[in-house]
C-alpha atoms as a PDB file:
ATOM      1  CA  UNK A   1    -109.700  23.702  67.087  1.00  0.00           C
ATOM      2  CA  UNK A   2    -107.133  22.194  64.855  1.00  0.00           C
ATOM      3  CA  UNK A   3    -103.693  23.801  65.156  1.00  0.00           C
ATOM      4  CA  UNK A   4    -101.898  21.225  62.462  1.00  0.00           C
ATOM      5  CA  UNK A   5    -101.520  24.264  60.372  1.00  0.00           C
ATOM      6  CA  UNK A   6     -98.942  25.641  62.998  1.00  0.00           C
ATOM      7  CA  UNK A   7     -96.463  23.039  63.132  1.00  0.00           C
ATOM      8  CA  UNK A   8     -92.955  23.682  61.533  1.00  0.00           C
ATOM      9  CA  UNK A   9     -92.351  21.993  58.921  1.00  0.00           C
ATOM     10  CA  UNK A  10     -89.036  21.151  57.635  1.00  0.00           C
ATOM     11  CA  UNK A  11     -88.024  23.275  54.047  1.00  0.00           C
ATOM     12  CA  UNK A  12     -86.182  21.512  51.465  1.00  0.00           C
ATOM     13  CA  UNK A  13     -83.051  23.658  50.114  1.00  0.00           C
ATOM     14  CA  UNK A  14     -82.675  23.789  47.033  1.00  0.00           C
ATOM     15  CA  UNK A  15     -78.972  22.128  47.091  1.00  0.00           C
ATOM     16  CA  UNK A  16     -79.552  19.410  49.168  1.00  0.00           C
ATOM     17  CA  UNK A  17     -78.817  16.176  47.047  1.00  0.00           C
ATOM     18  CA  UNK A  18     -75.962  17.656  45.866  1.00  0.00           C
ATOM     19  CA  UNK A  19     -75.197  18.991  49.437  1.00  0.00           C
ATOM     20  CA  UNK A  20     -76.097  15.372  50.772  1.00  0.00           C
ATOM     21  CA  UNK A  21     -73.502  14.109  48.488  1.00  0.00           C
ATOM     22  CA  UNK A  22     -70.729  16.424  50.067  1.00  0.00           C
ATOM     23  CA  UNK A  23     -71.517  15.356  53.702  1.00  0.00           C
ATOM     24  CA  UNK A  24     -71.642  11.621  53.111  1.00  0.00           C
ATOM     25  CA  UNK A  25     -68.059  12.335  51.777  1.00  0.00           C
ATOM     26  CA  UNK A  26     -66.795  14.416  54.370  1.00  0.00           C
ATOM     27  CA  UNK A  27     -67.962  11.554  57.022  1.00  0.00           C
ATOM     28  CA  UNK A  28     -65.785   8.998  55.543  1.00  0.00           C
ATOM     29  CA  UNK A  29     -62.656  11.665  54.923  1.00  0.00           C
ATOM     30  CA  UNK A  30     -60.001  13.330  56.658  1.00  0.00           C
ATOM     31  CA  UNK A  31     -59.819  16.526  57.057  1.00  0.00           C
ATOM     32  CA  UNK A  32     -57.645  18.142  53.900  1.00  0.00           C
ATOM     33  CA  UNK A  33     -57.555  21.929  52.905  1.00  0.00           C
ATOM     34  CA  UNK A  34     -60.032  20.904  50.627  1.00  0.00           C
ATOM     35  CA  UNK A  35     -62.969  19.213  52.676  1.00  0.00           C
ATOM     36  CA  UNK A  36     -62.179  21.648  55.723  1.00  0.00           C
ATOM     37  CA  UNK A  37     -63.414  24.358  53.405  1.00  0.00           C
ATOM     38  CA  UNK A  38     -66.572  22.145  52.312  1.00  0.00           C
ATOM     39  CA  UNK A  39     -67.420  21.501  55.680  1.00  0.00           C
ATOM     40  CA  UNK A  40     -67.042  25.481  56.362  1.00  0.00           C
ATOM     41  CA  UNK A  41     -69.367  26.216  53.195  1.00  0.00           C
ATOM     42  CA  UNK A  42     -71.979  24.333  54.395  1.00  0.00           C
ATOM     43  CA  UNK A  43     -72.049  24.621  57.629  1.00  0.00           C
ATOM     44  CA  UNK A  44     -72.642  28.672  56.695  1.00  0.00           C
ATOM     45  CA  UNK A  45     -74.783  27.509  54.066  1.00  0.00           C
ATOM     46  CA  UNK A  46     -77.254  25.590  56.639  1.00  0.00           C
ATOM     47  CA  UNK A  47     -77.130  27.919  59.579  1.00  0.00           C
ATOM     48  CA  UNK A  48     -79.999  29.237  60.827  1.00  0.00           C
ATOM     49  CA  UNK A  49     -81.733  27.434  57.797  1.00  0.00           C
ATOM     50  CA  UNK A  50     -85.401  25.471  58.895  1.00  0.00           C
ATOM     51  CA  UNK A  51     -84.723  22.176  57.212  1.00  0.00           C
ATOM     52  CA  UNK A  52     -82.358  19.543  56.210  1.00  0.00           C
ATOM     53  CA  UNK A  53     -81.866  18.223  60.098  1.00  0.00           C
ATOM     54  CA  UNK A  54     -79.568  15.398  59.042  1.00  0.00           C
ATOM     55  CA  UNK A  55     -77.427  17.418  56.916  1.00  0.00           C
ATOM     56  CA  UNK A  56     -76.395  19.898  59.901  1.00  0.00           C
ATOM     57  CA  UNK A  57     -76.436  16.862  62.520  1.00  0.00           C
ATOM     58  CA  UNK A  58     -73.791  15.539  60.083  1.00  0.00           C
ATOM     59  CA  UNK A  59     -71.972  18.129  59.880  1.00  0.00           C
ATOM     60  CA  UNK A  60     -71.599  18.732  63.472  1.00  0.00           C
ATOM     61  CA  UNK A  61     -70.489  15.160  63.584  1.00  0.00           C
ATOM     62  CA  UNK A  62     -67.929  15.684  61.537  1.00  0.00           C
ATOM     63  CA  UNK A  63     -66.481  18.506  63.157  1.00  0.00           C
ATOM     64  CA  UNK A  64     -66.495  16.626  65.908  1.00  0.00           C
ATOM     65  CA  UNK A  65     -64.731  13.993  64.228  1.00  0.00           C
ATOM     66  CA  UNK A  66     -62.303  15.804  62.762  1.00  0.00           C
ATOM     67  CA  UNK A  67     -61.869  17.679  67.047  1.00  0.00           C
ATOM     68  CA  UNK A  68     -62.722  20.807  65.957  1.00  0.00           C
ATOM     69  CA  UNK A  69     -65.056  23.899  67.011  1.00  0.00           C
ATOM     70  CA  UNK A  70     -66.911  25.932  64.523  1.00  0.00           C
ATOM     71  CA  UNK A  71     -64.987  28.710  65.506  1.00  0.00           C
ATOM     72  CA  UNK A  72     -61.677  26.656  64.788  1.00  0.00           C
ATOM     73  CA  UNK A  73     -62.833  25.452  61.772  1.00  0.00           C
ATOM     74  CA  UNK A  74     -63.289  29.123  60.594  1.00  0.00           C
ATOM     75  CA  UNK A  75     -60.037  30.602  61.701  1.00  0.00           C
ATOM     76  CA  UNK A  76     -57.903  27.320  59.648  1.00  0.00           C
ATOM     77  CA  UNK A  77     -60.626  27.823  56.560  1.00  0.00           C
ATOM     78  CA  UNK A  78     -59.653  31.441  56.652  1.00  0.00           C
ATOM     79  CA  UNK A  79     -55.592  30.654  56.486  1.00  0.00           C
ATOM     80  CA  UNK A  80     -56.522  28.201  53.776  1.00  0.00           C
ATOM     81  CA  UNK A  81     -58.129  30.559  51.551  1.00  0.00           C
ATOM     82  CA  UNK A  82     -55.681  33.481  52.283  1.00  0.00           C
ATOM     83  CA  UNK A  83     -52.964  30.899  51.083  1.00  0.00           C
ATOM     84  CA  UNK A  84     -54.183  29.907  47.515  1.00  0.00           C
ATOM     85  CA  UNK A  85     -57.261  28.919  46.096  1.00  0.00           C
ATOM     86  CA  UNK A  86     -58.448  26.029  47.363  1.00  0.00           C
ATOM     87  CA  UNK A  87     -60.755  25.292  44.626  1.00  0.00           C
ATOM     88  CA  UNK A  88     -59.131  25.891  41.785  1.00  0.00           C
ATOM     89  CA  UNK A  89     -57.764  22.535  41.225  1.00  0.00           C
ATOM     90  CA  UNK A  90     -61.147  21.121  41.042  1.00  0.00           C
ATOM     91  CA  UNK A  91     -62.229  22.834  38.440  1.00  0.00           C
ATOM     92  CA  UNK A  92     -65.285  24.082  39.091  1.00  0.00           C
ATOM     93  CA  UNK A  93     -66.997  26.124  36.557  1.00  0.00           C
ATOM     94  CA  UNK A  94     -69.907  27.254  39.016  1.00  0.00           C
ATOM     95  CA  UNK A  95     -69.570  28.590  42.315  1.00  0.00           C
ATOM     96  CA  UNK A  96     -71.273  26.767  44.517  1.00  0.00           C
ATOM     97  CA  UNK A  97     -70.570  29.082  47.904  1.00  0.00           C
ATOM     98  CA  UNK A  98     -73.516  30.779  48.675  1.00  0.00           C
END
């Protein structure tokens, strides 16, 4: 009986190069206002998704990098965006959050 059909297979999301891009950044980077919120977007954006392995291994390396817990990395991305936006001085015409 061949069970091949059952194994998971990784999905490809649909903003992963671009994604990719934002991680390879945020490994070489410190940790400013503006990649702490990055690194907060996608590690929401990725959770729970079935695919793109290196991207969330990444990530968690770079929290760990940076000495942070998700949940620490949530409470100083919250006081970031309460301050100001963030974002704005980067211009971005699309929102790229979700």
């Amino acid at each position: 009986m061949n069970l091949s059909f059952m194994k998971s297979e990784e999905q490809q999301h649909p903003q992963y190069r671009k994604d990719r891009e934002i991680v390879d950044t945020l490994l070489k980077e410190e940790n400013t206002d503006y990649n702490l919120a990055e690194l907060a977007r996608l590690k929401i954006r990725y959770r729970g998704f079935p695919g793109a392995t290196d991207i969330q291994d990444d990530l968690k390396e770079v929290l760990a990098k940076w000495q942070l817990t998700e949940e620490k990395l949530y409470e100083k991305t919250r006081q970031i965006h309460h301050n100001g936006k963030v974002y704005k001085k980067h211009n971005n015409d699309q929102e790229d959050w979700f």
